[in-house]
Protein backbone atom coordinates (compact mmCIF):
# COMPACT_ATOMS: atom_id res chain seq x y z
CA UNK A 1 79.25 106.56 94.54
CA UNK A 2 78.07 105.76 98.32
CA UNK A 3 79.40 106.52 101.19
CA UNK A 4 79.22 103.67 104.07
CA UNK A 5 78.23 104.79 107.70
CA UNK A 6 77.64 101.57 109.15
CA UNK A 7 80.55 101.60 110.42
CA UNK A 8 83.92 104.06 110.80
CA UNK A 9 85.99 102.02 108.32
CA UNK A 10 84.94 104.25 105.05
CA UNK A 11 85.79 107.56 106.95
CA UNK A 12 89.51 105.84 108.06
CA UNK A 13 90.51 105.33 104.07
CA UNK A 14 89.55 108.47 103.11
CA UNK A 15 91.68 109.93 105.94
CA UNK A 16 94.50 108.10 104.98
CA UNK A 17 97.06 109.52 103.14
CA UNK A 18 97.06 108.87 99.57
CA UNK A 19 100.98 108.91 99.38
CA UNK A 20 101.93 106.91 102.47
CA UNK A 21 101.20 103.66 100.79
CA UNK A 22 104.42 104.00 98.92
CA UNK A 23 106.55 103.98 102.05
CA UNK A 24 104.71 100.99 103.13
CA UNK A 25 107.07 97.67 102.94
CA UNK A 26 105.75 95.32 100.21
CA UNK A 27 102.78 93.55 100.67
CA UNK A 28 101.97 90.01 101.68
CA UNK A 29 99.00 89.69 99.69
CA UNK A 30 98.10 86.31 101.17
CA UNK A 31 97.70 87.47 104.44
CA UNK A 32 95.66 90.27 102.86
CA UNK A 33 93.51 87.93 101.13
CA UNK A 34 92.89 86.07 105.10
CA UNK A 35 92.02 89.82 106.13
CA UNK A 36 90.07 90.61 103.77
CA UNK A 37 88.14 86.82 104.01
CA UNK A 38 87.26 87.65 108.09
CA UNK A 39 86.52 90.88 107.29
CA UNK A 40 82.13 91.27 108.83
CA UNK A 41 79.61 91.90 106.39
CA UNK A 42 79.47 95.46 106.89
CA UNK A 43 83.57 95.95 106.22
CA UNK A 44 83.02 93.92 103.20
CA UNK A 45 80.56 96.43 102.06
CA UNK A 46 83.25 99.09 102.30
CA UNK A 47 85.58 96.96 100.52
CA UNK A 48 82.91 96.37 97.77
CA UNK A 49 82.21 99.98 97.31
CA UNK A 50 86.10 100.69 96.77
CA UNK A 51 86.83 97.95 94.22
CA UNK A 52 88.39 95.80 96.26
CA UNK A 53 87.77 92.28 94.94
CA UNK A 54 89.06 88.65 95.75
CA UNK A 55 90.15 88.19 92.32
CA UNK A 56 92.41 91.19 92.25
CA UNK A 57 94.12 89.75 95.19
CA UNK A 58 93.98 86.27 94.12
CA UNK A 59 96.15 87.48 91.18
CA UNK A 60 98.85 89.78 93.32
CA UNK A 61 99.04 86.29 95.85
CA UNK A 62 100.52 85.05 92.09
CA UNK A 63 102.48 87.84 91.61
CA UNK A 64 100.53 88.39 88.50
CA UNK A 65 100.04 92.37 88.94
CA UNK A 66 99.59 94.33 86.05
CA UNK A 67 100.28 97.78 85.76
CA UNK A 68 100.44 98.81 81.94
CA UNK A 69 97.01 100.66 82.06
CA UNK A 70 95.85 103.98 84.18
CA UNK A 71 93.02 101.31 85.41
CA UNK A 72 95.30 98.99 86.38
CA UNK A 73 97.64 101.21 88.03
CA UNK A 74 94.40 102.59 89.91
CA UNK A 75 93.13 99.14 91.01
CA UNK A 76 96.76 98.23 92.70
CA UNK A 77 96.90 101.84 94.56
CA UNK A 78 92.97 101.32 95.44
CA UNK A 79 94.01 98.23 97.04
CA UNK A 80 97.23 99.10 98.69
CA UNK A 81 95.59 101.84 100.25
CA UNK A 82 92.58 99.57 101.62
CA UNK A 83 95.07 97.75 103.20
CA UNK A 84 96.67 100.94 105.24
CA UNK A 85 93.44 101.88 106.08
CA UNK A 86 92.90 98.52 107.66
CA UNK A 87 95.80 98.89 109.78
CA UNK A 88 95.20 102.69 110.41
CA UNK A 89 91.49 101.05 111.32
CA UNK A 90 92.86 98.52 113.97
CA UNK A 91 94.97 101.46 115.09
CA UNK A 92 91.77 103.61 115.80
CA UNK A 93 89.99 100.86 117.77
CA UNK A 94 93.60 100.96 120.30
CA UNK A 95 94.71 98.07 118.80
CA UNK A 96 98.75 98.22 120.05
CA UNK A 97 100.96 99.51 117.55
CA UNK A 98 102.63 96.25 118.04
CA UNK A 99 100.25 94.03 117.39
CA UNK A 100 99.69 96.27 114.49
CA UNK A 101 102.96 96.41 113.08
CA UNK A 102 102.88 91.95 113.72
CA UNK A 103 99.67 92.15 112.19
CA UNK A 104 100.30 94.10 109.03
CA UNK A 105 104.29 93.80 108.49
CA UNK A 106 105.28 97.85 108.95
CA UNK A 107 107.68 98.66 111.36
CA UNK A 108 106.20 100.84 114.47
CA UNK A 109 107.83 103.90 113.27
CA UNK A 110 105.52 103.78 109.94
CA UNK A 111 102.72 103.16 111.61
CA UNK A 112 103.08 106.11 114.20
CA UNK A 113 103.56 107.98 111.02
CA UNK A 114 100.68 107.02 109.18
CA UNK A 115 98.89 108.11 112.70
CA UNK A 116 100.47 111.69 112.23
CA UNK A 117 99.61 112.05 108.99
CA UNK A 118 95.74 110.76 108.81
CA UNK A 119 95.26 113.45 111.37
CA UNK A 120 96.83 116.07 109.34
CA UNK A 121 95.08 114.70 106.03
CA UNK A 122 91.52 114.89 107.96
């Protein structure tokens, strides 16, 4: 595996809590798909080196998410977390938690959470 320094986004998702993607309100996975399309090149490299593909999100836009297999069941947490550690990214660079919480649909108390705990988790 590799470990991306271009830029802080690797370091954010492996500070963020592994379990607070469950509390996170369900995902629009179309809007994640336009993140994840604007994302810069060197973002995109994170994203690459975590499994995060268009095609898995294509699919979830569908509502076609499979979970039968370990893999599977991997990819979608993968991915869920990616997303909370885009929002716990914006959060870093003083984005307002309520442009966040517009941004990513989480209410401001989860995001002041996920805050908390990243710093605990680091």
């Amino acid at each position: 595996r590799s470990f991306v320094l271009e830029n802080e986004l690797h370091t954010v998702y492996l500070v963020t809590p592994v379990y607070i993607q469950d509390q996170w309100p369900s995902i629009d996975w179309y809007k994640y798909l336009c993140l994840w399309e604007r994302l810069p090149p060197d973002m995109k490299h994170v994203a690459d080196i975590l499994g995060i593909t268009e095609s898995f999100l294509a699919r979830a836009i569908q509502g076609r998410l499979a979970e039968r297999t370990a893999a599977q069941r991997e990819s979608l947490r993968v991915h869920r977390r990616f997303f909370t550690a885009l929002a716990l990214h914006d959060l870093v660079h003083e984005v307002s938690v309520v442009e966040v919480a517009r941004k990513y649909g989480a209410a401001k108390g989860l995001l002041q959470t996920l805050q908390g705990a990243a710093g605990t988790f680091a």
